[in-house]
Every structure is written in C-alpha cells, then in structure tokens.
PDB file of N, CA and C in Angstrom:
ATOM      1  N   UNK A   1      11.671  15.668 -27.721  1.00  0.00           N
ATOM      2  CA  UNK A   1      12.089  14.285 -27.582  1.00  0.00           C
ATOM      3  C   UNK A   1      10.910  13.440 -27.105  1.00  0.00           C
ATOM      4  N   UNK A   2      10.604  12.662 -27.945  1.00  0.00           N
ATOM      5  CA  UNK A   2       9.462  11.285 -27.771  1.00  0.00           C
ATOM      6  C   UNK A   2       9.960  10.733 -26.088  1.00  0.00           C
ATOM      7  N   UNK A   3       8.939  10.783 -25.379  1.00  0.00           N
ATOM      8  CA  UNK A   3       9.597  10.076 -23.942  1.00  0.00           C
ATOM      9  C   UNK A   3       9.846   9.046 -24.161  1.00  0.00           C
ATOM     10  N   UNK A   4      10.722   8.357 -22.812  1.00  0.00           N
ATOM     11  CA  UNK A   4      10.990   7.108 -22.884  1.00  0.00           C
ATOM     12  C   UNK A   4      11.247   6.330 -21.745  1.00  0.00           C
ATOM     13  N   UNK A   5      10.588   5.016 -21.474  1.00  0.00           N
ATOM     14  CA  UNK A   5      11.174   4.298 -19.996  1.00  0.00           C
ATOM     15  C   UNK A   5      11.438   3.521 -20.160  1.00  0.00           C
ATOM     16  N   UNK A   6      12.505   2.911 -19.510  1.00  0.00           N
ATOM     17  CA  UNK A   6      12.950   1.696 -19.737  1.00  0.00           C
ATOM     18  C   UNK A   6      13.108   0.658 -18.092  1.00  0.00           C
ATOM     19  N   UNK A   7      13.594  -0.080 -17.958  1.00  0.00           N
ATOM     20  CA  UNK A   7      13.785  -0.641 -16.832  1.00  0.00           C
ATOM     21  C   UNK A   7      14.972  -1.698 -16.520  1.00  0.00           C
ATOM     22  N   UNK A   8      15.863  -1.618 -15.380  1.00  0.00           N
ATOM     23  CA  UNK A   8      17.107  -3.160 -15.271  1.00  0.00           C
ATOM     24  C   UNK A   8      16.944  -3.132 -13.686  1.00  0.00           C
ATOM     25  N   UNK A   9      16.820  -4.338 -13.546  1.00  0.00           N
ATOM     26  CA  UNK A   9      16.583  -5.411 -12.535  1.00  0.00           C
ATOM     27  C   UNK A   9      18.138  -5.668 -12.462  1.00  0.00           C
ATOM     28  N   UNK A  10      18.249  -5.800 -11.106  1.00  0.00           N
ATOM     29  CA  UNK A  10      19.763  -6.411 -10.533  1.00  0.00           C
ATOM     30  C   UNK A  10      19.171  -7.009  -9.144  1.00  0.00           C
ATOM     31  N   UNK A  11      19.555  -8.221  -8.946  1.00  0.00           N
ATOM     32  CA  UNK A  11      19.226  -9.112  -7.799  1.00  0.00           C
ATOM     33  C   UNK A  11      18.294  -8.017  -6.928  1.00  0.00           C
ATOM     34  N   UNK A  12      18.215  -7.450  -6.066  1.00  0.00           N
ATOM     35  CA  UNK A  12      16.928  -6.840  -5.445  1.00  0.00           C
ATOM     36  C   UNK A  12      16.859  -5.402  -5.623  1.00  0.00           C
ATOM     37  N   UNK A  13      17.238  -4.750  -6.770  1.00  0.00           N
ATOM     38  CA  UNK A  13      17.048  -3.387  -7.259  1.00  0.00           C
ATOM     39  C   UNK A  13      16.587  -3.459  -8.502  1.00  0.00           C
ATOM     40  N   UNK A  14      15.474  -2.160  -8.694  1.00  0.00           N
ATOM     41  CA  UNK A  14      15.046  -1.929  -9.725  1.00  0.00           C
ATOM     42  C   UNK A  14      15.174  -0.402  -9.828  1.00  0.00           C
ATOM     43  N   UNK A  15      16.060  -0.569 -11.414  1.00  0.00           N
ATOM     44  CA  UNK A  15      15.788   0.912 -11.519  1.00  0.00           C
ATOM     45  C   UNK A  15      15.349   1.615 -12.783  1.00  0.00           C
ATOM     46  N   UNK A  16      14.324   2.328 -12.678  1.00  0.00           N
ATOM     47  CA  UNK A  16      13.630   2.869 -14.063  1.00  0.00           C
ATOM     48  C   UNK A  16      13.835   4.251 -14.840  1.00  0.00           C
ATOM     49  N   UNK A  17      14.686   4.310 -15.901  1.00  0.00           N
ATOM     50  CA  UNK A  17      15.472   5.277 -16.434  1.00  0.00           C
ATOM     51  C   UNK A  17      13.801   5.751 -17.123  1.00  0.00           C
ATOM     52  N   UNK A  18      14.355   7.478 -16.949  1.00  0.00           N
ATOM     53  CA  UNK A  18      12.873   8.126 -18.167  1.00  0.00           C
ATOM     54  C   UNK A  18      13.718   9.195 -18.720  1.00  0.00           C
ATOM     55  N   UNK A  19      13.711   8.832 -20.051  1.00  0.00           N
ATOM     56  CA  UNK A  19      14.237  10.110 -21.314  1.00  0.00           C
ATOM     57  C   UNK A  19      13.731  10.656 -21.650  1.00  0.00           C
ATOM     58  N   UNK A  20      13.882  12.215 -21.374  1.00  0.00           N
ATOM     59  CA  UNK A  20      13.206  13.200 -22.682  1.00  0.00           C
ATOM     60  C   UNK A  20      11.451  13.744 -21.689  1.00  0.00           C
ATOM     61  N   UNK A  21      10.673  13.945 -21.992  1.00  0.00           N
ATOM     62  CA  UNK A  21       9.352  14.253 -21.301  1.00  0.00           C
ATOM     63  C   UNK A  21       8.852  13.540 -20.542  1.00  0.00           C
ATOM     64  N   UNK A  22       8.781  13.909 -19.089  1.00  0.00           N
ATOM     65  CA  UNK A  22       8.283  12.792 -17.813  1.00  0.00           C
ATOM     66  C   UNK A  22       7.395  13.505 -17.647  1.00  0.00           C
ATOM     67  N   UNK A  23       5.979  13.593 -18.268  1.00  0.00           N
ATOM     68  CA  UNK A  23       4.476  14.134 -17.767  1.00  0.00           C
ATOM     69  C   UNK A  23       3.522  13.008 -18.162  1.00  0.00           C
ATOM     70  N   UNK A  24       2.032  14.000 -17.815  1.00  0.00           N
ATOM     71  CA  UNK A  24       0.903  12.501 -17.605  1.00  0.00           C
ATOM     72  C   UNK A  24       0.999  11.941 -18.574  1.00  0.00           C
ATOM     73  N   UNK A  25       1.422  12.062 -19.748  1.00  0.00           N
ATOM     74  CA  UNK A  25       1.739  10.856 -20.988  1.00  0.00           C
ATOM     75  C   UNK A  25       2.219   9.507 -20.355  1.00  0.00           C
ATOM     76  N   UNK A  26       3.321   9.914 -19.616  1.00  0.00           N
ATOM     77  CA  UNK A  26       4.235   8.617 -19.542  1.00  0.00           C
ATOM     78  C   UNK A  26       3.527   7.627 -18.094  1.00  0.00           C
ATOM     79  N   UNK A  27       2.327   8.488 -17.654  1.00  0.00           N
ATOM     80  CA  UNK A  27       1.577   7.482 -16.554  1.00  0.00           C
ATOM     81  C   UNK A  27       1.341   6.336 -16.677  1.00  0.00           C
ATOM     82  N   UNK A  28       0.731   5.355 -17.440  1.00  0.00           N
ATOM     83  CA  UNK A  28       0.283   4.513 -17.579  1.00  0.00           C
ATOM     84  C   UNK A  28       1.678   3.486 -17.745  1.00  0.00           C
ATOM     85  N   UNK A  29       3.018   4.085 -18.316  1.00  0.00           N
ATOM     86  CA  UNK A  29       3.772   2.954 -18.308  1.00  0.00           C
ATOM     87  C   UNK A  29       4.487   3.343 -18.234  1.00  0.00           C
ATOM     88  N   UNK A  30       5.007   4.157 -16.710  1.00  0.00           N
ATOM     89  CA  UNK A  30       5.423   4.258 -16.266  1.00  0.00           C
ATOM     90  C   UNK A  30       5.338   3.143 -14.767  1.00  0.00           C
ATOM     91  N   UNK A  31       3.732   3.382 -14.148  1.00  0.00           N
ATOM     92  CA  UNK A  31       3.107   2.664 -13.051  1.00  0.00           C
ATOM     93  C   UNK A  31       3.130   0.891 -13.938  1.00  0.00           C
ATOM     94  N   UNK A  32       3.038   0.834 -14.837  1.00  0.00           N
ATOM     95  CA  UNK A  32       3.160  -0.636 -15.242  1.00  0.00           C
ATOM     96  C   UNK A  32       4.769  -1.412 -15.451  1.00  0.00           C
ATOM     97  N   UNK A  33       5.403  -0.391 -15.794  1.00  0.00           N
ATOM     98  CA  UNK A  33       7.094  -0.829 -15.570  1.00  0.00           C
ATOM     99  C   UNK A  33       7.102  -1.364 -14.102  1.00  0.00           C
ATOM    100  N   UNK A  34       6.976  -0.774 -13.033  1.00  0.00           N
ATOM    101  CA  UNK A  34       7.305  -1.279 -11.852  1.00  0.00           C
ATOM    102  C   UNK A  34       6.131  -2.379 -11.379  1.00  0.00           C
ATOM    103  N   UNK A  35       4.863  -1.942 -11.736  1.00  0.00           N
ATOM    104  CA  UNK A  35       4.199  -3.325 -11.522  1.00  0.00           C
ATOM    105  C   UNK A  35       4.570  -4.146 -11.988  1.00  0.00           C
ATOM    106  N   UNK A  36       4.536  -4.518 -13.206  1.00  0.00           N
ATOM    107  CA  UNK A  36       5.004  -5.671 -14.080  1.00  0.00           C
ATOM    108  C   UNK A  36       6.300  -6.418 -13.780  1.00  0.00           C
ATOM    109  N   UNK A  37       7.659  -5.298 -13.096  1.00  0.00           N
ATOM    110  CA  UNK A  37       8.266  -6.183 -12.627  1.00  0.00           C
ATOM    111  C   UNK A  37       8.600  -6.549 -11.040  1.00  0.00           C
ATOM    112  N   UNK A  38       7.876  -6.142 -10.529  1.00  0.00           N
ATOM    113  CA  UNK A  38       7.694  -6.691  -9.221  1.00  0.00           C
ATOM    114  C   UNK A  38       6.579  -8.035  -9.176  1.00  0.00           C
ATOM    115  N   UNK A  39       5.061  -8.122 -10.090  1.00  0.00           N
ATOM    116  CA  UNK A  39       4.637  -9.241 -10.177  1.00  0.00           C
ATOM    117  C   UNK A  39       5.460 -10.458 -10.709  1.00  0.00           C
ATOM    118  N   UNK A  40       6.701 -10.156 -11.722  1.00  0.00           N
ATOM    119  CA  UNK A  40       7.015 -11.229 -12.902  1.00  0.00           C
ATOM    120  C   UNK A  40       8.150 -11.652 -11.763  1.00  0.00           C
ATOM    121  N   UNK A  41       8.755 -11.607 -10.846  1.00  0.00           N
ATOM    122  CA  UNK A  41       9.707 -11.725 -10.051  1.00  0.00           C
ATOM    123  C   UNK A  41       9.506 -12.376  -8.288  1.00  0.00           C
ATOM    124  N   UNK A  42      10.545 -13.700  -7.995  1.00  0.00           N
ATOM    125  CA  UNK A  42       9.757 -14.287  -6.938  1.00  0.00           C
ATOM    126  C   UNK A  42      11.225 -13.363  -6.137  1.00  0.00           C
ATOM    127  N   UNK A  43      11.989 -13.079  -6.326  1.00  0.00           N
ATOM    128  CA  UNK A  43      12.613 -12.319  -4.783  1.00  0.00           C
ATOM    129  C   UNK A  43      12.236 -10.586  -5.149  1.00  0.00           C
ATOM    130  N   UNK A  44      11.745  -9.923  -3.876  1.00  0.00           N
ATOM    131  CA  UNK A  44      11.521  -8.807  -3.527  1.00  0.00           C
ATOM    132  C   UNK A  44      12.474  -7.797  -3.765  1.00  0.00           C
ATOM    133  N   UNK A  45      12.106  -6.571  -4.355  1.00  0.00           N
ATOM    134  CA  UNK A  45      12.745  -5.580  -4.311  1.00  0.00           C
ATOM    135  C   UNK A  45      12.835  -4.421  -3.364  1.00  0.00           C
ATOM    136  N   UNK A  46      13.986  -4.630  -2.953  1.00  0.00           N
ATOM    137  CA  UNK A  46      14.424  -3.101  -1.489  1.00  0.00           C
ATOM    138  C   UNK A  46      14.640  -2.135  -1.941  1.00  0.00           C
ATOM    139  N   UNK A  47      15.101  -2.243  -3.207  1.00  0.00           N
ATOM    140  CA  UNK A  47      15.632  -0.568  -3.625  1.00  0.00           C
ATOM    141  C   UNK A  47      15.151  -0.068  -4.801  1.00  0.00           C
ATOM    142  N   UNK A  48      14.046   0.837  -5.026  1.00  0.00           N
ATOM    143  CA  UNK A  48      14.169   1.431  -6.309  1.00  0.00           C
ATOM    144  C   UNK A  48      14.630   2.661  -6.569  1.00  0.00           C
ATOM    145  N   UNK A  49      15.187   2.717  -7.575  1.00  0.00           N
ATOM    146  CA  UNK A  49      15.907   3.883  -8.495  1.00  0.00           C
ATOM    147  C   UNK A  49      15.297   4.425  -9.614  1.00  0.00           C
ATOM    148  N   UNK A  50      15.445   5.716  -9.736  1.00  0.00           N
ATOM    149  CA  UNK A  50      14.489   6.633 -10.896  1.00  0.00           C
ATOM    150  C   UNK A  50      15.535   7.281 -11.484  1.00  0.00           C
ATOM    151  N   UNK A  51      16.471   6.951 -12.619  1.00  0.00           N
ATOM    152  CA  UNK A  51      17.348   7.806 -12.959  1.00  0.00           C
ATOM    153  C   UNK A  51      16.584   8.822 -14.241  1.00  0.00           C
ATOM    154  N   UNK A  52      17.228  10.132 -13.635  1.00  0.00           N
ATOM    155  CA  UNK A  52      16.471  11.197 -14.030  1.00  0.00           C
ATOM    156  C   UNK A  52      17.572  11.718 -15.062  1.00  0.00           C
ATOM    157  N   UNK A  53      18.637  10.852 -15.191  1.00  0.00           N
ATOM    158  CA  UNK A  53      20.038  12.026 -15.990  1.00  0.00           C
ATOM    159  C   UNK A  53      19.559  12.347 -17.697  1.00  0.00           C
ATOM    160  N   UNK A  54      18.552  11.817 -18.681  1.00  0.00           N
ATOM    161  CA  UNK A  54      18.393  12.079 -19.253  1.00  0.00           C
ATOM    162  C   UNK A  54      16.971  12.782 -19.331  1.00  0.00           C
ATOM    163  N   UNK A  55      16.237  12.865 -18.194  1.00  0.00           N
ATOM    164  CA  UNK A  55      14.915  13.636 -18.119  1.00  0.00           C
ATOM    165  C   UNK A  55      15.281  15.241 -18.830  1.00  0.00           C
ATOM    166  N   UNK A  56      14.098  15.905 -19.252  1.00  0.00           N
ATOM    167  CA  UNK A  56      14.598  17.505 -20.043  1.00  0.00           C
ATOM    168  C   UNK A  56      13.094  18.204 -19.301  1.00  0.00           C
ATOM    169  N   UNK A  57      12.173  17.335 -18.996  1.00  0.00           N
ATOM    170  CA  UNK A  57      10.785  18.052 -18.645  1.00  0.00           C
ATOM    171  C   UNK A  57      10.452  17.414 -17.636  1.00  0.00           C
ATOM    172  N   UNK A  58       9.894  17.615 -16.558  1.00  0.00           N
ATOM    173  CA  UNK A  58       9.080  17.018 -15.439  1.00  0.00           C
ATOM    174  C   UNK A  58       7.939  17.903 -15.055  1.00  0.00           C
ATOM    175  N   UNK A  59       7.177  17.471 -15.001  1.00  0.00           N
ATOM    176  CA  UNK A  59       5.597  17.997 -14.631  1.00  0.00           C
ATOM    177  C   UNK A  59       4.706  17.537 -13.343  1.00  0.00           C
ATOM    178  N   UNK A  60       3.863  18.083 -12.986  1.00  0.00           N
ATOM    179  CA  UNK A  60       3.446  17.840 -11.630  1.00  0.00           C
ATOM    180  C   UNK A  60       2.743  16.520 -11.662  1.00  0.00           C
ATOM    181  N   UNK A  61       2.434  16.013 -12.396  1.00  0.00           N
ATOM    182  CA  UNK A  61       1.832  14.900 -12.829  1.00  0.00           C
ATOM    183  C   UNK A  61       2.794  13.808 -12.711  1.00  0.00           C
ATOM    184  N   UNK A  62       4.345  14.199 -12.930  1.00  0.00           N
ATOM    185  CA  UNK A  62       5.424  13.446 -12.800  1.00  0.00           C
ATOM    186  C   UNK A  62       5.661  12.817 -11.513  1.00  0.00           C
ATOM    187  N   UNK A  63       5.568  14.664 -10.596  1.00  0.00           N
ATOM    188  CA  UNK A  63       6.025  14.438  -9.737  1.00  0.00           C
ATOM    189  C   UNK A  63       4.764  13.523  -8.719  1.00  0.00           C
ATOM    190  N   UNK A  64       3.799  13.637  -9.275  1.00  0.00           N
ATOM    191  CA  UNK A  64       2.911  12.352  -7.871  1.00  0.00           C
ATOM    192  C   UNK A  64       3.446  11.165  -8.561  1.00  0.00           C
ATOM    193  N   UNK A  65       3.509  10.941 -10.025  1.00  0.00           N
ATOM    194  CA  UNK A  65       4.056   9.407 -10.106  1.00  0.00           C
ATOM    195  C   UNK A  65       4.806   9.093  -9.088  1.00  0.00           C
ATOM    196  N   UNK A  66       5.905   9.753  -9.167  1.00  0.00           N
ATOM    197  CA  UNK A  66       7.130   9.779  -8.277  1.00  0.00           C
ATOM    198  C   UNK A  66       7.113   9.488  -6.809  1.00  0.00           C
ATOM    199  N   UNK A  67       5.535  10.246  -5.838  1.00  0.00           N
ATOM    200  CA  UNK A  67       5.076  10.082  -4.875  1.00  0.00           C
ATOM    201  C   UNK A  67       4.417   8.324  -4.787  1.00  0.00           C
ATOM    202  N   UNK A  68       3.614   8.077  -5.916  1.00  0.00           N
ATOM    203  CA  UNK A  68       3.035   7.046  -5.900  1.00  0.00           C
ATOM    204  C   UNK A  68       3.645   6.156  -5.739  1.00  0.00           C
ATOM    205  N   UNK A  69       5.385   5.836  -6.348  1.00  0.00           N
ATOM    206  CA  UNK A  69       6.438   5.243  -6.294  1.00  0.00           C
ATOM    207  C   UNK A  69       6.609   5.082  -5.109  1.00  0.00           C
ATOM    208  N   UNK A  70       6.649   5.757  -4.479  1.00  0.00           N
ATOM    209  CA  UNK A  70       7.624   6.214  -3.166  1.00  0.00           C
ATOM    210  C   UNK A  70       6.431   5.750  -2.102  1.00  0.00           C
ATOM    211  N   UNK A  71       5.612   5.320  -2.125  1.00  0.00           N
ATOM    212  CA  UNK A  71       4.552   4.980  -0.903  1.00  0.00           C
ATOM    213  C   UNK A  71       4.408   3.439  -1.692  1.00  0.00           C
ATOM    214  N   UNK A  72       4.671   2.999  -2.724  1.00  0.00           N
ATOM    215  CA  UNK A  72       4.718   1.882  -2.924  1.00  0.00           C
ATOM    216  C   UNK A  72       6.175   1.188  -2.656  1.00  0.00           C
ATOM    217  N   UNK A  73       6.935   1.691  -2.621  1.00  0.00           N
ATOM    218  CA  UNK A  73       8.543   1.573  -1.958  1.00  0.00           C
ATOM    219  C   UNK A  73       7.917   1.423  -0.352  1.00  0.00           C
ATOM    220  N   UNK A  74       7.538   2.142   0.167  1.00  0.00           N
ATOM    221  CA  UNK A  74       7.169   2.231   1.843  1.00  0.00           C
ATOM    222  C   UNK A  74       6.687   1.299   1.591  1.00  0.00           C
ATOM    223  N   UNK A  75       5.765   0.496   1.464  1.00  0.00           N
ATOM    224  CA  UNK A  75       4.832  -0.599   1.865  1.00  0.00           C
ATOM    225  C   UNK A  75       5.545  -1.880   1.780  1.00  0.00           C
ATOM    226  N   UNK A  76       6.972  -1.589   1.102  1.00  0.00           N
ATOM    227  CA  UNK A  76       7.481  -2.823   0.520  1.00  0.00           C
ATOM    228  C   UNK A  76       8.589  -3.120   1.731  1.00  0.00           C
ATOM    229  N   UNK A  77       8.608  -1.893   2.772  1.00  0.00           N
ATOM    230  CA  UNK A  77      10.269  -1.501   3.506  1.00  0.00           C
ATOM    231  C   UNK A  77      11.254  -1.533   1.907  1.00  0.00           C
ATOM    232  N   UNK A  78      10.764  -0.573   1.351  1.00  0.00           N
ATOM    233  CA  UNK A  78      11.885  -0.384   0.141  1.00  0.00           C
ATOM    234  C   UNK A  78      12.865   0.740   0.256  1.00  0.00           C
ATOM    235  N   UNK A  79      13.637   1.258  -0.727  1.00  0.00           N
ATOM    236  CA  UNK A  79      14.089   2.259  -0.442  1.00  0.00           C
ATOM    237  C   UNK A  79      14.340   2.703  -1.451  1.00  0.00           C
ATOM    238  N   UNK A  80      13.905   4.278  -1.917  1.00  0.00           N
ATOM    239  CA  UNK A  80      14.053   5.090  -3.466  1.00  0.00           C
ATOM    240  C   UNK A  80      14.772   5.811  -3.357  1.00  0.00           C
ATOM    241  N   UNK A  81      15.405   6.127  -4.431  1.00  0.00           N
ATOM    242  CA  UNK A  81      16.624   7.557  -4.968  1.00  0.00           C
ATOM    243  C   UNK A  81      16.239   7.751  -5.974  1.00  0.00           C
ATOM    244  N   UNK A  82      16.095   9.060  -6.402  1.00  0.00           N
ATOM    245  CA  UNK A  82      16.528   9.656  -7.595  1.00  0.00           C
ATOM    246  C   UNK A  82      17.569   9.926  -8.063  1.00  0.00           C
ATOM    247  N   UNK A  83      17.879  10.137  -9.259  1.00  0.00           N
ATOM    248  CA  UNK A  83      19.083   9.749  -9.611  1.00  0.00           C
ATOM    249  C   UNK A  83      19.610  10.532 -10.789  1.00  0.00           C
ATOM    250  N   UNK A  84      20.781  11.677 -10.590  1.00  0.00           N
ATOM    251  CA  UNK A  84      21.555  12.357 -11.412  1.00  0.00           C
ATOM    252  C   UNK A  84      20.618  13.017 -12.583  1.00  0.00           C
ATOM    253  N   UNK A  85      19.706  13.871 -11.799  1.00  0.00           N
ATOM    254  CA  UNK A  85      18.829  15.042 -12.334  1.00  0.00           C
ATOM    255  C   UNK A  85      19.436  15.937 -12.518  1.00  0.00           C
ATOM    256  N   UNK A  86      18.799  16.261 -14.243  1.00  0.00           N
ATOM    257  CA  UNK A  86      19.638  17.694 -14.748  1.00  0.00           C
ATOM    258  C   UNK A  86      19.320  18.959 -13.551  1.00  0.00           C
ATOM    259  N   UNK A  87      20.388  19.973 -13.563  1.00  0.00           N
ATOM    260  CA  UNK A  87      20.181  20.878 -12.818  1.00  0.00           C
ATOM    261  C   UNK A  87      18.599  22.124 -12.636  1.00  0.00           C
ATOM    262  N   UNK A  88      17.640  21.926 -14.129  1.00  0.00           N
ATOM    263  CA  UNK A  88      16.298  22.569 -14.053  1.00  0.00           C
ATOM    264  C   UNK A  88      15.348  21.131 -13.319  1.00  0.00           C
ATOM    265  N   UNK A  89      15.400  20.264 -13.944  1.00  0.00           N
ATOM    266  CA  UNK A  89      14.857  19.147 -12.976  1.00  0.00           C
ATOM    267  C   UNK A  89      14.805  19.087 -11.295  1.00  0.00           C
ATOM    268  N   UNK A  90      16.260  18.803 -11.028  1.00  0.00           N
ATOM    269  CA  UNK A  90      17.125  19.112  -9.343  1.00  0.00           C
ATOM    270  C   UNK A  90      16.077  20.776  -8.715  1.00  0.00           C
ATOM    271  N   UNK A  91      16.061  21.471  -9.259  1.00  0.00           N
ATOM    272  CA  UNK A  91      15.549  22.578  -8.922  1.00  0.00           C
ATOM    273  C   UNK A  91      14.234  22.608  -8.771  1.00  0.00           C
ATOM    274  N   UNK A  92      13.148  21.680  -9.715  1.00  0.00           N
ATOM    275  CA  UNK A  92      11.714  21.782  -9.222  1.00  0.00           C
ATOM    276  C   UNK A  92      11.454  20.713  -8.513  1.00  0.00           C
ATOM    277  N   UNK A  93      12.357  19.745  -8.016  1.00  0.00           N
ATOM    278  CA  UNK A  93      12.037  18.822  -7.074  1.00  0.00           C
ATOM    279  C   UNK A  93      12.667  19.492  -6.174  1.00  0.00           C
ATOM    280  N   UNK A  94      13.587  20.150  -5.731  1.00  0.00           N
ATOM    281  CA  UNK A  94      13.703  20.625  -4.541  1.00  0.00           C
ATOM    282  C   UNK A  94      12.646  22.002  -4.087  1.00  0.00           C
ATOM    283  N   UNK A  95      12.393  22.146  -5.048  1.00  0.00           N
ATOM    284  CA  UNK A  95      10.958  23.753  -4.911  1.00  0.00           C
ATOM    285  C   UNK A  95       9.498  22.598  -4.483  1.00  0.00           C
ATOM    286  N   UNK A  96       9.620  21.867  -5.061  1.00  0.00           N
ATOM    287  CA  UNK A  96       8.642  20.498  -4.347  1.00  0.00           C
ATOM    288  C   UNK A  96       8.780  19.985  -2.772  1.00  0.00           C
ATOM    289  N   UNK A  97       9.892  20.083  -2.415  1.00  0.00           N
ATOM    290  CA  UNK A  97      10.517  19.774  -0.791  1.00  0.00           C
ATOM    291  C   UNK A  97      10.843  18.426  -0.840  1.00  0.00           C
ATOM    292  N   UNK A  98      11.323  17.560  -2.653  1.00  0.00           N
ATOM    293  CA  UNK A  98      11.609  16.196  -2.641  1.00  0.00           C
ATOM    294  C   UNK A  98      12.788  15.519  -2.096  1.00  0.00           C
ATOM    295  N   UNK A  99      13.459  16.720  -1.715  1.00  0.00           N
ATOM    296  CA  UNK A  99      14.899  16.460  -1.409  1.00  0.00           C
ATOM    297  C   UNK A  99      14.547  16.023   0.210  1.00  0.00           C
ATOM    298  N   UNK A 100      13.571  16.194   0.627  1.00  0.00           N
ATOM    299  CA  UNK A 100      13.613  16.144   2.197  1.00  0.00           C
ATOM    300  C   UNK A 100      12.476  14.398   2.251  1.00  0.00           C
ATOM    301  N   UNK A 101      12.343  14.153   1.086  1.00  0.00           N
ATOM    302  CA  UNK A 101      11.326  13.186   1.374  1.00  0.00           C
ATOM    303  C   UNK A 101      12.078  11.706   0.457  1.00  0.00           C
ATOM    304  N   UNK A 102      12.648  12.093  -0.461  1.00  0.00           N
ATOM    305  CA  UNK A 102      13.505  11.208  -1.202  1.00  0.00           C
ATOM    306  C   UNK A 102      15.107  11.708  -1.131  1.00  0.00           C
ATOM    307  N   UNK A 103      16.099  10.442  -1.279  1.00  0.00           N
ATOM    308  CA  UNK A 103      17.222  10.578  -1.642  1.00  0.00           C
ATOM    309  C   UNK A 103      17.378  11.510  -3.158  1.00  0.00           C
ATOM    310  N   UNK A 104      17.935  12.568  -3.014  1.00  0.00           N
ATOM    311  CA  UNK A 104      18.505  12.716  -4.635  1.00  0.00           C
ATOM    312  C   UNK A 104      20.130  12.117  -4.619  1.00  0.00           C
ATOM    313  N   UNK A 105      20.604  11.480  -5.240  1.00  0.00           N
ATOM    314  CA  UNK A 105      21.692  11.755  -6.154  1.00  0.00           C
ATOM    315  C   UNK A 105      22.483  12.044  -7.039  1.00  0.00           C
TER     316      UNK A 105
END
C-alpha cells in the first residue's frame, strides 16, 4: 500500500491520519503536514492526534517522527495521542516504552 497522510483541524486539535507504510519515505510530509498547519492558523493547537488505525508498517524512522512530534507538542504545552493502532503496530510501540511516554488509544 502506497503511504498516505492526510490531516483535519477542529478548533484547537490537529489530527494526522497515516495509511499503509509509516517509514523514512513519509518524513518530509509528514513534518510538513503539521508545520504547515500550525503556521497557516492564528489560534494554537493543544492537542495533537496521530491516528494509526489504518497504519500496516511502522519503522524506527517512524517512530522518532513520532518523538519529533511529541517534543514539538511539549514546547507548545500541547498534548499527543496515538490513536487506534493495529495490534503488530500497538506491540512495537510498546517494545519502544511509547506507551509510558505518549497516550495510546
């Protein structure tokens, strides 16, 4: 499956869906989805969301995106979840120790 990201904005949440292969491919726009809409936007975002329910691959490369996210959430007083990861996904983020550093749901 060709990856895929997409993004929806709701008054101060952003959350960025990724389909199909989340590795260093999807870096570059992946980190520009959330830049792009945090510059294009005058009220601040508190909450971001990473829904993972259609992810099939995640790679370590994924997972610092994911970190990079998540310290750019801190700087903001934001707050991240992941979100309804298939059960092989759920399993290498918790073999990561993400469960203790991010919300899963």
């Amino acid at each position: 499956m060709v990856p895929s990201i997409s993004v929806a904005r709701t008054n101060h949440s952003l959350t960025i869906s990724v389909k199909g292969k989340f590795s260093f491919e999807s870096h570059h726009l992946f980190r520009k989805t959330y830049h792009n809409e945090d510059a294009q936007t005058q009220s601040k975002i508190t909450h971001f969301s990473v829904d993972l329910s259609e992810t099939n691959y995640i790679d370590s490369s994924a997972l610092g995106m994911l970190l990079l996210l998540r310290e750019e959430a801190l700087a903001k007083d934001a707050t991240i979840a992941l979100l309804h990861p298939q059960p092989e996904i759920r399993k290498i983020l918790e073999t990561a120790n993400f469960h203790k550093i991010f919300e899963i749901v």
